[in-house]
PDB file of N, CA and C in Angstrom:
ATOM      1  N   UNK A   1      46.165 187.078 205.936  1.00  0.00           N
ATOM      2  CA  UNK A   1      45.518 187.882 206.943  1.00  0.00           C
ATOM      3  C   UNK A   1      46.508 188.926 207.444  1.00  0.00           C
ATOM      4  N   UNK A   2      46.348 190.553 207.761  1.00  0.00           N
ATOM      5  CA  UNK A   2      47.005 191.524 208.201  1.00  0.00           C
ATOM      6  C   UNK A   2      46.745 191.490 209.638  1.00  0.00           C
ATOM      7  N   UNK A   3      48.183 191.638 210.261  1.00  0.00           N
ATOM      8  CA  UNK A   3      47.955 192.035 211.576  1.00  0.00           C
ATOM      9  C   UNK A   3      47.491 193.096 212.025  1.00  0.00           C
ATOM     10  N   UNK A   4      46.859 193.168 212.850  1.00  0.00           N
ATOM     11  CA  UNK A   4      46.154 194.777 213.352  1.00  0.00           C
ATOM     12  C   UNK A   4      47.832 195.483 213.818  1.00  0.00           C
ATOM     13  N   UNK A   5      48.144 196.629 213.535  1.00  0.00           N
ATOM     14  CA  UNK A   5      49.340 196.854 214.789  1.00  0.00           C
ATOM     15  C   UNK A   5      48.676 197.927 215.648  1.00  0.00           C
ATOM     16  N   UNK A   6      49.315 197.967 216.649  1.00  0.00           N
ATOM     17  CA  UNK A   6      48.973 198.764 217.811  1.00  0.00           C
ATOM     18  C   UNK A   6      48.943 200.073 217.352  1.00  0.00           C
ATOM     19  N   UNK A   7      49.813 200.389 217.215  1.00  0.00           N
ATOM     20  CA  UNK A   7      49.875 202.524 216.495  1.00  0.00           C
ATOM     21  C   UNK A   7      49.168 202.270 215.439  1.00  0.00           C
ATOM     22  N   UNK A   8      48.192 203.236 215.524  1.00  0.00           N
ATOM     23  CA  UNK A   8      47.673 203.658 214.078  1.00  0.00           C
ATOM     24  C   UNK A   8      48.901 204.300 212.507  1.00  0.00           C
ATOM     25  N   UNK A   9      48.391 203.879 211.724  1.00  0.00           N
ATOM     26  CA  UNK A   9      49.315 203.926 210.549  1.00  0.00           C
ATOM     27  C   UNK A   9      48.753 205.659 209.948  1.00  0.00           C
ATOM     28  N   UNK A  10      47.591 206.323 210.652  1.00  0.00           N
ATOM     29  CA  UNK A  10      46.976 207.277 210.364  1.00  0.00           C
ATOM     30  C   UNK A  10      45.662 207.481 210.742  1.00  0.00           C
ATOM     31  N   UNK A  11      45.040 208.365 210.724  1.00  0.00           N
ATOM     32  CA  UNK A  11      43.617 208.442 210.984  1.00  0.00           C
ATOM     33  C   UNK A  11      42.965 209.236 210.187  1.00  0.00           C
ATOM     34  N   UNK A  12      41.281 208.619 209.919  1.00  0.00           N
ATOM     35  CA  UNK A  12      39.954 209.734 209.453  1.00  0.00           C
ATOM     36  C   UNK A  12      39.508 210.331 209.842  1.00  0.00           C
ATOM     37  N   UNK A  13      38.900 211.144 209.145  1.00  0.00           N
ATOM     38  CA  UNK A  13      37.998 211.946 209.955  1.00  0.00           C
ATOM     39  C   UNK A  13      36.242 211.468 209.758  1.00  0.00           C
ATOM     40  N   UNK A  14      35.290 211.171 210.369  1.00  0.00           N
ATOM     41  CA  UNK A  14      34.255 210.832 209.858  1.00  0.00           C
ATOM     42  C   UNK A  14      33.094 211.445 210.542  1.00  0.00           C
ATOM     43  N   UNK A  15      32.044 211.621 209.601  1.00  0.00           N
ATOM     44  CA  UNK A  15      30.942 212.510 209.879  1.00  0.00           C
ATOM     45  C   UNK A  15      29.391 211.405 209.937  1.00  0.00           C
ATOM     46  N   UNK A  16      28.590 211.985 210.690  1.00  0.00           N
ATOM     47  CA  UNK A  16      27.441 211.555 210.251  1.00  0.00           C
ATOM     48  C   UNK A  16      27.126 210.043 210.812  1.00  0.00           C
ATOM     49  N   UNK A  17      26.609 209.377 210.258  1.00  0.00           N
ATOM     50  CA  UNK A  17      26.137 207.992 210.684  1.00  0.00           C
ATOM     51  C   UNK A  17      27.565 207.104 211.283  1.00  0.00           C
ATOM     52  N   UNK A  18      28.914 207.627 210.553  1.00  0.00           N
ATOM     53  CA  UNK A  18      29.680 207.001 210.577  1.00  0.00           C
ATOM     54  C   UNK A  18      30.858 207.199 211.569  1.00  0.00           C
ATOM     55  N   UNK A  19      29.895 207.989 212.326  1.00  0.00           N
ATOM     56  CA  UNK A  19      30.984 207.972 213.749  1.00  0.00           C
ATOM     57  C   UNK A  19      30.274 207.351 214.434  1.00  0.00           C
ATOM     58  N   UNK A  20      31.668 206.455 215.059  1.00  0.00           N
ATOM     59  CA  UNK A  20      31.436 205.713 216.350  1.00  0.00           C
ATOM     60  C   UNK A  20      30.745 205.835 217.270  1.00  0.00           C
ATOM     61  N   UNK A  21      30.453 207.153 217.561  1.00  0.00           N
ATOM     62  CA  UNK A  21      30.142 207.830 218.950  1.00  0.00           C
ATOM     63  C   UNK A  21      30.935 207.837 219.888  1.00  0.00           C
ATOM     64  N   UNK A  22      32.246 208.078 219.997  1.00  0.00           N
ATOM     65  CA  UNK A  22      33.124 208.190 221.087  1.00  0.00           C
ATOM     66  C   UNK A  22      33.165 209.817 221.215  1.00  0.00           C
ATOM     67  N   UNK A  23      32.789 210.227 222.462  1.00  0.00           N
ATOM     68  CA  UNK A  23      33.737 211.725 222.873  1.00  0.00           C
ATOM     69  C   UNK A  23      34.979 211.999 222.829  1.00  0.00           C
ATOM     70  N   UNK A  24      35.458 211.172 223.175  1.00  0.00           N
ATOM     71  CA  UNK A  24      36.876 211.844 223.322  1.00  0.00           C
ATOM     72  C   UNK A  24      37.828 212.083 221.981  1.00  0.00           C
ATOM     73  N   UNK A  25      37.653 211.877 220.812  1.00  0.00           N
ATOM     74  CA  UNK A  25      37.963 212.340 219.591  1.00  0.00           C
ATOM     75  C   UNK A  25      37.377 212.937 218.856  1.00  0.00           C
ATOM     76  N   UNK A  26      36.328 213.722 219.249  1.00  0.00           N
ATOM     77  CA  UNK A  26      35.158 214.726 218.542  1.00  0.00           C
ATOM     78  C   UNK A  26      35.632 215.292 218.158  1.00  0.00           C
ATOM     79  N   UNK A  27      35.605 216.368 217.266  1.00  0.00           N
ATOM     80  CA  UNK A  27      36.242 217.880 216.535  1.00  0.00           C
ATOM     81  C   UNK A  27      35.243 218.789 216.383  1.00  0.00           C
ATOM     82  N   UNK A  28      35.366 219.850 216.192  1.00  0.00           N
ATOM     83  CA  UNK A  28      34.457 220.944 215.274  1.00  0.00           C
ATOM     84  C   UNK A  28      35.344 221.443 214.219  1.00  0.00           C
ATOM     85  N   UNK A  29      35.394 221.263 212.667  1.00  0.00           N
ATOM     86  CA  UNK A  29      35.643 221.664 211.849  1.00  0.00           C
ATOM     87  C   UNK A  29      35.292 222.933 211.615  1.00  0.00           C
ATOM     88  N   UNK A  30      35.180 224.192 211.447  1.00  0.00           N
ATOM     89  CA  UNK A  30      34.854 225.595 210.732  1.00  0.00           C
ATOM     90  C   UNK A  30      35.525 225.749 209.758  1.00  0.00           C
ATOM     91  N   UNK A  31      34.551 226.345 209.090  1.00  0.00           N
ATOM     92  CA  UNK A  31      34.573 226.498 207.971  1.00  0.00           C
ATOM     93  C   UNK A  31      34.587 225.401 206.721  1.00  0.00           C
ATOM     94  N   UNK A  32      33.119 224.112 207.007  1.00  0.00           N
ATOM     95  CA  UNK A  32      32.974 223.140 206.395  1.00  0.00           C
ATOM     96  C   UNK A  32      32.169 223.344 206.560  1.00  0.00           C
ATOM     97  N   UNK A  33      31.172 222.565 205.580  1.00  0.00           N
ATOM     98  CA  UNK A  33      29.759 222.242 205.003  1.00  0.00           C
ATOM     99  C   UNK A  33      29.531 221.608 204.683  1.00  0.00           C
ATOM    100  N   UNK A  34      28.488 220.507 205.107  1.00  0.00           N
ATOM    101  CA  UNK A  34      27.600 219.279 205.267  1.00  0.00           C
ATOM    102  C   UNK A  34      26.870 219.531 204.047  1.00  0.00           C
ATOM    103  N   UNK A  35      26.712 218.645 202.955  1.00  0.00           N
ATOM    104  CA  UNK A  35      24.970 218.680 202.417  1.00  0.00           C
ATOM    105  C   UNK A  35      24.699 217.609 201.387  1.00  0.00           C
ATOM    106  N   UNK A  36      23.646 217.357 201.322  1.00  0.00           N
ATOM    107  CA  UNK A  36      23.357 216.078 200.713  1.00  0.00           C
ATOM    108  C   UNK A  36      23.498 216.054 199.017  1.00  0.00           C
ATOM    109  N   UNK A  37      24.549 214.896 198.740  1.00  0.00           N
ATOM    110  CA  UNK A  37      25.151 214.305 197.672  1.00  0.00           C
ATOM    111  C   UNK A  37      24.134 213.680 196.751  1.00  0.00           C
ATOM    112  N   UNK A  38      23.071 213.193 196.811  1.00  0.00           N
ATOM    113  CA  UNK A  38      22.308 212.410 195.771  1.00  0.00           C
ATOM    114  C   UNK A  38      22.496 210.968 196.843  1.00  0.00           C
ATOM    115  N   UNK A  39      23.353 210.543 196.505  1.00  0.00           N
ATOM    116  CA  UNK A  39      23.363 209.229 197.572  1.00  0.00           C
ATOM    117  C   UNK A  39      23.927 209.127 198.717  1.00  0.00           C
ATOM    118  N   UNK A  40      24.534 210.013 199.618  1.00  0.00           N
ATOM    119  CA  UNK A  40      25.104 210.182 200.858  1.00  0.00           C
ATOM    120  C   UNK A  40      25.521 212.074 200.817  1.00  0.00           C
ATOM    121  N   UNK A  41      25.999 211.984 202.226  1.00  0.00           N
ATOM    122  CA  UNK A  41      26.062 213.381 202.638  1.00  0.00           C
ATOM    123  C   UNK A  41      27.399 213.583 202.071  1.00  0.00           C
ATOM    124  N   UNK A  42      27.964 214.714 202.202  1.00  0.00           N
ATOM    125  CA  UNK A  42      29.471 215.293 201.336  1.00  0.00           C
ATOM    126  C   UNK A  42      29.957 216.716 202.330  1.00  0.00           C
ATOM    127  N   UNK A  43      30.955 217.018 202.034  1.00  0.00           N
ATOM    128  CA  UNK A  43      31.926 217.786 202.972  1.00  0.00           C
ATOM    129  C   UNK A  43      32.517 218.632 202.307  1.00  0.00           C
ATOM    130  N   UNK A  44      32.227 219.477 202.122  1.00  0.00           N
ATOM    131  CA  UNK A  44      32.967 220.844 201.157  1.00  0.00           C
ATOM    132  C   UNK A  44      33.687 221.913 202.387  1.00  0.00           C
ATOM    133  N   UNK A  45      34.893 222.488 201.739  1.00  0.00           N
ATOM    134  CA  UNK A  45      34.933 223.379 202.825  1.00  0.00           C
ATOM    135  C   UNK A  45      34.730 224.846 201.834  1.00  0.00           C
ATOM    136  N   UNK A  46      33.976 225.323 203.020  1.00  0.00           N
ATOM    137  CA  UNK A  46      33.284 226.460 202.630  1.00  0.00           C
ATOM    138  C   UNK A  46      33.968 228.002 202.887  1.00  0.00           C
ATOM    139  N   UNK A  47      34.912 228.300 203.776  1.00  0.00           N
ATOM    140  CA  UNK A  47      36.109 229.047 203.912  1.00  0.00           C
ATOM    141  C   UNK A  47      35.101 229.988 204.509  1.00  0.00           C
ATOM    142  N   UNK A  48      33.762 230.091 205.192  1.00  0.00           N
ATOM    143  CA  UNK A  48      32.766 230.412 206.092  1.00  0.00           C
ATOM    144  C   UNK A  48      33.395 230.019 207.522  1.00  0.00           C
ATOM    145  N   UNK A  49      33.293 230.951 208.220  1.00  0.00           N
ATOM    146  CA  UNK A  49      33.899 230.064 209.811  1.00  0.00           C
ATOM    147  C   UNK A  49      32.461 229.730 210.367  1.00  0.00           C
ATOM    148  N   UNK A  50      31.405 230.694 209.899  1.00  0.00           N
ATOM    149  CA  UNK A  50      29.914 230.279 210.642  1.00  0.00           C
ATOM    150  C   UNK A  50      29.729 228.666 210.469  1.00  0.00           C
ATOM    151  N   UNK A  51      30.326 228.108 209.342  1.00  0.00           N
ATOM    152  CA  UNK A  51      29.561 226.660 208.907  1.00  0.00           C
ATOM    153  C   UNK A  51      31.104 225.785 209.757  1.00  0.00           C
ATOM    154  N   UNK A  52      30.002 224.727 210.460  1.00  0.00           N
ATOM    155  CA  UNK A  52      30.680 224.195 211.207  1.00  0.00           C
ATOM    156  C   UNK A  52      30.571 222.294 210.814  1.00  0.00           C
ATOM    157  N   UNK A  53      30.997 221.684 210.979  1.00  0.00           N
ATOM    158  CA  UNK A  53      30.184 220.074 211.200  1.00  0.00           C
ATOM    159  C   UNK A  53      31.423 219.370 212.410  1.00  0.00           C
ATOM    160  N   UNK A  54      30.585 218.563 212.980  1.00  0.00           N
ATOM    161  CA  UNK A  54      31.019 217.842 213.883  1.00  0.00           C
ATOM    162  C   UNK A  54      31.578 216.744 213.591  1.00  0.00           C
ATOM    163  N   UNK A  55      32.719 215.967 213.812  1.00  0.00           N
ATOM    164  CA  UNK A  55      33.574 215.159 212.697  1.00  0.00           C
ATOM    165  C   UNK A  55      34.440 214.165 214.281  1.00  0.00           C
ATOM    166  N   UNK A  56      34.654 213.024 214.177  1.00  0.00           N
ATOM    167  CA  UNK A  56      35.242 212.225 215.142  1.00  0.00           C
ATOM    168  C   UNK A  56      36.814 211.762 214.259  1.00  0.00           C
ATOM    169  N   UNK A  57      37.413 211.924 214.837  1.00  0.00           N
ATOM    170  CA  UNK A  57      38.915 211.204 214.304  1.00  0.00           C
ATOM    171  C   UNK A  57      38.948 209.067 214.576  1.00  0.00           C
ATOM    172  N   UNK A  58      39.074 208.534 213.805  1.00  0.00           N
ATOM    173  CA  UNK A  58      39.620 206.947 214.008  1.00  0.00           C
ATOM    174  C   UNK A  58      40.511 206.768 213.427  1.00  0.00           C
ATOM    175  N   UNK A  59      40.935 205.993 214.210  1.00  0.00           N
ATOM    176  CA  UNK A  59      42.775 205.507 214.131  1.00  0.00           C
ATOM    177  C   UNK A  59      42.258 204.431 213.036  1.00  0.00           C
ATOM    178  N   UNK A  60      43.319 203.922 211.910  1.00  0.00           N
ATOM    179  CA  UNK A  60      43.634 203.319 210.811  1.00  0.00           C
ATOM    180  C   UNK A  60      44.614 202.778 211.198  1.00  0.00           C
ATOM    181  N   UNK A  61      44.539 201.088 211.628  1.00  0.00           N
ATOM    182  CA  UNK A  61      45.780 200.609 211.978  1.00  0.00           C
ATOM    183  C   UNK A  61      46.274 199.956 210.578  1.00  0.00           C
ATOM    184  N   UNK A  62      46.070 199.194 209.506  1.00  0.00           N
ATOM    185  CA  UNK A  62      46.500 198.838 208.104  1.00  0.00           C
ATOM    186  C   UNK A  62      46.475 199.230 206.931  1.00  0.00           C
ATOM    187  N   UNK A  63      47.363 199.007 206.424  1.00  0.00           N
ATOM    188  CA  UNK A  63      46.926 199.272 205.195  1.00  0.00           C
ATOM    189  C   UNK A  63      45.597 198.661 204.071  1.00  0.00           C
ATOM    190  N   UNK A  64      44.877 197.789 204.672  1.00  0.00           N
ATOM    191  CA  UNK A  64      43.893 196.700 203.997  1.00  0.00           C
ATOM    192  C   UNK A  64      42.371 197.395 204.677  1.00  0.00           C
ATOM    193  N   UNK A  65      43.078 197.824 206.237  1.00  0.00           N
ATOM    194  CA  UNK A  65      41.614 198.608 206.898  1.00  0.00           C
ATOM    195  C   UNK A  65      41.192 200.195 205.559  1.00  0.00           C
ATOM    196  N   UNK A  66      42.385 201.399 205.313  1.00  0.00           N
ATOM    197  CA  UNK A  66      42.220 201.751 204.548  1.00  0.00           C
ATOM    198  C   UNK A  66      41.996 201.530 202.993  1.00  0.00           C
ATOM    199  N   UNK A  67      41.676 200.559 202.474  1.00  0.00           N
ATOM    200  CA  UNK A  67      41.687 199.903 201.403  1.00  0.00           C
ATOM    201  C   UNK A  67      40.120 199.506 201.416  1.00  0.00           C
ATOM    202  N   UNK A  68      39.550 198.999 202.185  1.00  0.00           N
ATOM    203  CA  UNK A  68      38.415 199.061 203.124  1.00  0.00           C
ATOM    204  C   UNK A  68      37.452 200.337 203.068  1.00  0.00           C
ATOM    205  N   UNK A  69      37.693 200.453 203.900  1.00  0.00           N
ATOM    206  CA  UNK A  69      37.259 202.002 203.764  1.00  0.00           C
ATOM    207  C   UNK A  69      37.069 203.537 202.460  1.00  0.00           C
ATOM    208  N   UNK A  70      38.421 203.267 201.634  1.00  0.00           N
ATOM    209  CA  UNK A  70      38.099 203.804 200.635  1.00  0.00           C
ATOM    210  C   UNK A  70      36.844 203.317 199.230  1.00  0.00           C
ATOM    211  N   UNK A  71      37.407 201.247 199.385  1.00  0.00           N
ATOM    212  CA  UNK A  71      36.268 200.876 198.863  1.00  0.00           C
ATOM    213  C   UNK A  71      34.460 201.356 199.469  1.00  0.00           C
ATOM    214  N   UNK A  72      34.203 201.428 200.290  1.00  0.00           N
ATOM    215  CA  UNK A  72      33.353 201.437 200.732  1.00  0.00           C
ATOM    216  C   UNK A  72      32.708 203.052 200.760  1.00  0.00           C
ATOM    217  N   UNK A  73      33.676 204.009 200.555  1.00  0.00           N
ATOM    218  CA  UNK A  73      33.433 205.184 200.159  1.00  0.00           C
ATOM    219  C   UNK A  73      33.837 205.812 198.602  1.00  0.00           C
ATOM    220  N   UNK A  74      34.045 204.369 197.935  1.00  0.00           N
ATOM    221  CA  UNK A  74      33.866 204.629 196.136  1.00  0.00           C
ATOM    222  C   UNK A  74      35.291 205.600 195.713  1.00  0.00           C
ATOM    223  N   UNK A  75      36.710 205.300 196.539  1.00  0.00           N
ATOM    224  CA  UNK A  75      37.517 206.189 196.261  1.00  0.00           C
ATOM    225  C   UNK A  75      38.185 205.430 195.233  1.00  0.00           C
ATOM    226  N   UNK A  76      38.906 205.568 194.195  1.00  0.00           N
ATOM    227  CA  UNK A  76      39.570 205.127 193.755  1.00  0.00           C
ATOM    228  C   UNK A  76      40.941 205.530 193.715  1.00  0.00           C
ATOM    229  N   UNK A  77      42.346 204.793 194.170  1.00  0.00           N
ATOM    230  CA  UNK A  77      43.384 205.932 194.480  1.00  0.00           C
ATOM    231  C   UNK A  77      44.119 206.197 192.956  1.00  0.00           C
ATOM    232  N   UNK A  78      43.954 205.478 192.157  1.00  0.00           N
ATOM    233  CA  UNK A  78      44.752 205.444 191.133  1.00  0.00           C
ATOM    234  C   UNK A  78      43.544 206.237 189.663  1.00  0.00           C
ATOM    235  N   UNK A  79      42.385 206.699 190.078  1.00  0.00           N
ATOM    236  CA  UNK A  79      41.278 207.235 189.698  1.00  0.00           C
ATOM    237  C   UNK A  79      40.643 207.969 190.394  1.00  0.00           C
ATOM    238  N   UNK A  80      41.019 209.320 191.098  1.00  0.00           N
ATOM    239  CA  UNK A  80      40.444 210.237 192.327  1.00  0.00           C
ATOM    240  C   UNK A  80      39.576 211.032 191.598  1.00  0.00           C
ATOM    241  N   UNK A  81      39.563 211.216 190.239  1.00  0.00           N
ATOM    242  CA  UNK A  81      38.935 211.982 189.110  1.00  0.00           C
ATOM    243  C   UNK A  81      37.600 211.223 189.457  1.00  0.00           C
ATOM    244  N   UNK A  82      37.132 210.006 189.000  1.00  0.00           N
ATOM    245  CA  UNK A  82      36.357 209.344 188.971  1.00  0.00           C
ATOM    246  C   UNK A  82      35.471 208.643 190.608  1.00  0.00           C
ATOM    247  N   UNK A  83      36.032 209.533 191.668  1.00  0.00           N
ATOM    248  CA  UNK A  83      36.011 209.024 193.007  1.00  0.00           C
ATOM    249  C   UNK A  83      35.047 210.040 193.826  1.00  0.00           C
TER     250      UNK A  83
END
């Protein structure tokens, strides 16, 4: 079992269903673009300042939480080609 540690080891950025809903780490990204992937939404940046998306930052306290998370968003780190 990993200990949680107190400082985050890093943070995401996350859009869509998958923010928490906290205010106080909201963002506005410009010059990004939202649009639907076939099976979930996707994040291109569009180098447009008009296109905006709204994006929350979370702290990543482990290395196993990110491990987590990439599984769960189909990343592969040693296969980003395929991710």
């Amino acid at each position: 079992m990993t200990t949680k540690n107190k400082t985050p080891i890093g943070h995401v950025l996350v859009y869509g269903t998958l923010r928490p809903g906290s205010t106080e780490n909201v963002k506005t990204l410009r010059g990004f673009k939202m649009f639907y992937g076939g099976f979930y939404p996707c994040v291109v940046k569009s180098g447009n300042p008009d296109d905006e998306i709204v994006v929350e930052s979370v702290p990543v306290h482990d290395t196993d939480h990110l491990a987590r998370l990439d599984a769960y968003e189909g990343f592969y780190e040693g296969r980003p080609e395929d991710s």
